[in-house]
Protein backbone atom coordinates (compact mmCIF):
# COMPACT_ATOMS: atom_id res chain seq x y z
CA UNK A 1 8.38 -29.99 39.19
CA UNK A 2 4.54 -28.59 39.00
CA UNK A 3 2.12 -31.38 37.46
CA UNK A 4 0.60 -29.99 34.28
CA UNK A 5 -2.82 -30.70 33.52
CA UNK A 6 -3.57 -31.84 29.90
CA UNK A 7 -5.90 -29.98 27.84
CA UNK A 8 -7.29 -30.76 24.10
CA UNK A 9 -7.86 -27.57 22.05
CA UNK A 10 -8.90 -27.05 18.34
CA UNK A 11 -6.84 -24.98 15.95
CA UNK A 12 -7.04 -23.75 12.62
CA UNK A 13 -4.53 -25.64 10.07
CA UNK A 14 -2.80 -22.46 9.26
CA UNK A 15 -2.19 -21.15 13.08
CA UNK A 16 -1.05 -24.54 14.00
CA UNK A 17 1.50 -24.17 11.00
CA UNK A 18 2.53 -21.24 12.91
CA UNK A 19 2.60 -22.92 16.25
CA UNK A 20 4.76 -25.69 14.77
CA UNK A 21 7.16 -23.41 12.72
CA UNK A 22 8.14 -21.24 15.95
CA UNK A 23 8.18 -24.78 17.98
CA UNK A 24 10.69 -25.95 15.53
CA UNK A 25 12.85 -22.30 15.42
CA UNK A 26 13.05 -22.22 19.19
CA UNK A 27 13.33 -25.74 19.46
CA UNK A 28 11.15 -26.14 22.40
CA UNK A 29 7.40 -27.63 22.38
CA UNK A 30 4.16 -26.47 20.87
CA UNK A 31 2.73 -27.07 24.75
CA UNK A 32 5.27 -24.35 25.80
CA UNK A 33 4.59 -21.96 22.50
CA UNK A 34 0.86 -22.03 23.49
CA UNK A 35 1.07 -21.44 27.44
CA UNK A 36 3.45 -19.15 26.77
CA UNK A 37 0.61 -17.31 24.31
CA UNK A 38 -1.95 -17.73 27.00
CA UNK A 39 0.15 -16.86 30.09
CA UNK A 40 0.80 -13.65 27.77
CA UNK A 41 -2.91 -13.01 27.15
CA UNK A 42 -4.43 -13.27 30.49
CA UNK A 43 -1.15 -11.50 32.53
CA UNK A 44 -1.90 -8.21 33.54
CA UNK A 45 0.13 -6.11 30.92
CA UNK A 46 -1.46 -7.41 28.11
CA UNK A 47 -3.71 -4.92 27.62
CA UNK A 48 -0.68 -2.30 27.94
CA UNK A 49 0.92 -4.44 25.29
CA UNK A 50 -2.52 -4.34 23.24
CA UNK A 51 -2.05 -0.53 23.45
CA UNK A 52 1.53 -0.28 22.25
CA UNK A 53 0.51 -2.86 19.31
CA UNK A 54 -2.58 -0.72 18.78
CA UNK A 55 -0.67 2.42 18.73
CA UNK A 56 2.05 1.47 16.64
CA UNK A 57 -0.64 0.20 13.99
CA UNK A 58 -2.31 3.97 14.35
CA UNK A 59 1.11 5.16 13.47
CA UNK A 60 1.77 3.38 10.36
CA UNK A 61 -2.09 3.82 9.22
CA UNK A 62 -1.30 8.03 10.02
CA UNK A 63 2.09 7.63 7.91
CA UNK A 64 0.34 5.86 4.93
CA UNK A 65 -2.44 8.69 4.93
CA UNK A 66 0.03 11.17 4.78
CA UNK A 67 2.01 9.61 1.85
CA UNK A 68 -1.53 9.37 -0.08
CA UNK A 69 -2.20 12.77 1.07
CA UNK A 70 1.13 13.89 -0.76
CA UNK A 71 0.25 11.46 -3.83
CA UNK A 72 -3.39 13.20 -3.63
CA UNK A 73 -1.74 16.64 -4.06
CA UNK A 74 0.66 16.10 -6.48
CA UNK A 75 -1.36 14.52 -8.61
CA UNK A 76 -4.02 17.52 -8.43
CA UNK A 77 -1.06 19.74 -9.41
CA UNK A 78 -0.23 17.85 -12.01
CA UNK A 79 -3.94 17.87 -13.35
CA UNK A 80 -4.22 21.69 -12.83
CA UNK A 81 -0.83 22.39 -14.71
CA UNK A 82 -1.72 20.33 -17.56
CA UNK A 83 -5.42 21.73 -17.84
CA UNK A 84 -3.82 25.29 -17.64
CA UNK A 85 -1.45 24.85 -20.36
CA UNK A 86 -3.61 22.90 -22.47
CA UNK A 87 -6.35 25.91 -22.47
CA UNK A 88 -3.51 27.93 -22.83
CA UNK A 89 -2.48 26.34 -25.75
CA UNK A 90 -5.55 24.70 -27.21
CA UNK A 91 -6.81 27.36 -30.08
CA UNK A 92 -10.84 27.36 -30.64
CA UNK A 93 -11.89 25.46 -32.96
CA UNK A 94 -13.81 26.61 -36.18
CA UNK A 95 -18.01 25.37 -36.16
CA UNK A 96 -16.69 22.72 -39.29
CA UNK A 97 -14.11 21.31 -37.51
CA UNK A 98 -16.28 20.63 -34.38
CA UNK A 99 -17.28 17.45 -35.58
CA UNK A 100 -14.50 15.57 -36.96
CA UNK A 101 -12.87 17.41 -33.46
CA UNK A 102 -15.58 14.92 -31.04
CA UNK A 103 -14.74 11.84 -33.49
CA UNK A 104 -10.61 12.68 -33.14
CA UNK A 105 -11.04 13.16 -29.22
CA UNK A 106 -13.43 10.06 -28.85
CA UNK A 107 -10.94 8.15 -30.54
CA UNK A 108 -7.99 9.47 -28.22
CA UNK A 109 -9.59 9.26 -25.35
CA UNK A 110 -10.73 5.55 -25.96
CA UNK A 111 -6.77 5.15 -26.10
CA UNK A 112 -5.84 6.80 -22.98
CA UNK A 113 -8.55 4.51 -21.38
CA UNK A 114 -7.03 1.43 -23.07
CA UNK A 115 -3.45 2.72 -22.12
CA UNK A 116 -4.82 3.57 -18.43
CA UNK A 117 -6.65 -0.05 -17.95
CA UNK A 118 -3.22 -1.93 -19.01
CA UNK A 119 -1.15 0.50 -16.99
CA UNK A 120 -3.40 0.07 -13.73
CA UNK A 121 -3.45 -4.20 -14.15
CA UNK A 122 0.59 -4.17 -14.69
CA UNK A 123 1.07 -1.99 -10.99
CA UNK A 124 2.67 0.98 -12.69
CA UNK A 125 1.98 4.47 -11.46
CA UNK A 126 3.26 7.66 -12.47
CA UNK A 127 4.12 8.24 -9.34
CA UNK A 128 6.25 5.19 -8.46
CA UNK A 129 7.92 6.36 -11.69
CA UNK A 130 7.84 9.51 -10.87
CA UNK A 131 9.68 9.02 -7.49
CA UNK A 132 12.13 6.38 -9.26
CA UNK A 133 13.76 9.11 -11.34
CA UNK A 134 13.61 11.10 -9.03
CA UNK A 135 15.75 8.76 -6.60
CA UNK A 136 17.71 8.52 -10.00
CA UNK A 137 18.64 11.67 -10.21
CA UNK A 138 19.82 12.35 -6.51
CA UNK A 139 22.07 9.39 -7.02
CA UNK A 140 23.31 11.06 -10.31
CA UNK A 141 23.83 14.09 -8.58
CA UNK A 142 25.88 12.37 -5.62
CA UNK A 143 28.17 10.32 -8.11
CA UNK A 144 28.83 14.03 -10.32
């Protein structure tokens, strides 16, 4: 058997957690957790492996933009439909009902603000509502 030379290193609390967790799952040593980590980092395909990590991070970044990118435009559809059919709908208003009009709108709007903050600190979104019923109603659909 090789003779091992002993070596004192620092580590931070939580990565030594770590060290001692996956000692204790793979019931070997933390010596033979952290030579294997080091063998791994200075062996010649690490920085192949560095890649792959790297690109597989790339790939989940790339599908998370593209979700936002279809949150993006949905939500701009939904803001152009509404703003169409409420000028559609919206009749002008006559010069002496332009001010009790502002204070009606001020007051709704300080509402929707109110209703928006609340929404935004509880985590739901239209669209994660949006997308449950629509999950809903595929499952509806396959059960009919």
């Amino acid at each position: 058997m090789p003779t091992k030379t002993r070596m004192n290193v620092y580590f931070d609390p939580d990565l030594l957690k770590k060290v001692e967790a996956l000692a204790l799952r793979r019931n070997v040593s933390k010596s033979a957790i952290v030579e294997a980590a080091v063998a791994s980092f200075l062996s010649a395909d690490a920085s192949e492996r560095l890649e792959a990590v790297f690109a597989r991070r790339m790939d989940r970044i790339g599908r998370q933009i593209d979700n936002m990118d279809e949150d993006l435009a949905i939500v701009g559809e939904t803001l152009s439909l509404f703003i169409r059919f409420w000028l559609t709908v919206t009749p002008p208003l006559p010069d002496s009902a332009q001010a009790s009009a502002r204070a009606k709108g001020s007051e709704r709007f300080e509402g929707f603000l109110q209703t928006l903050g609340r929404r935004l600190a509880t985590g739901d979104r239209f669209l994660k509502e949006l997308s449950r019923d629509i999950d809903g109603g595929r499952n509806l659909d396959a059960g009919a």
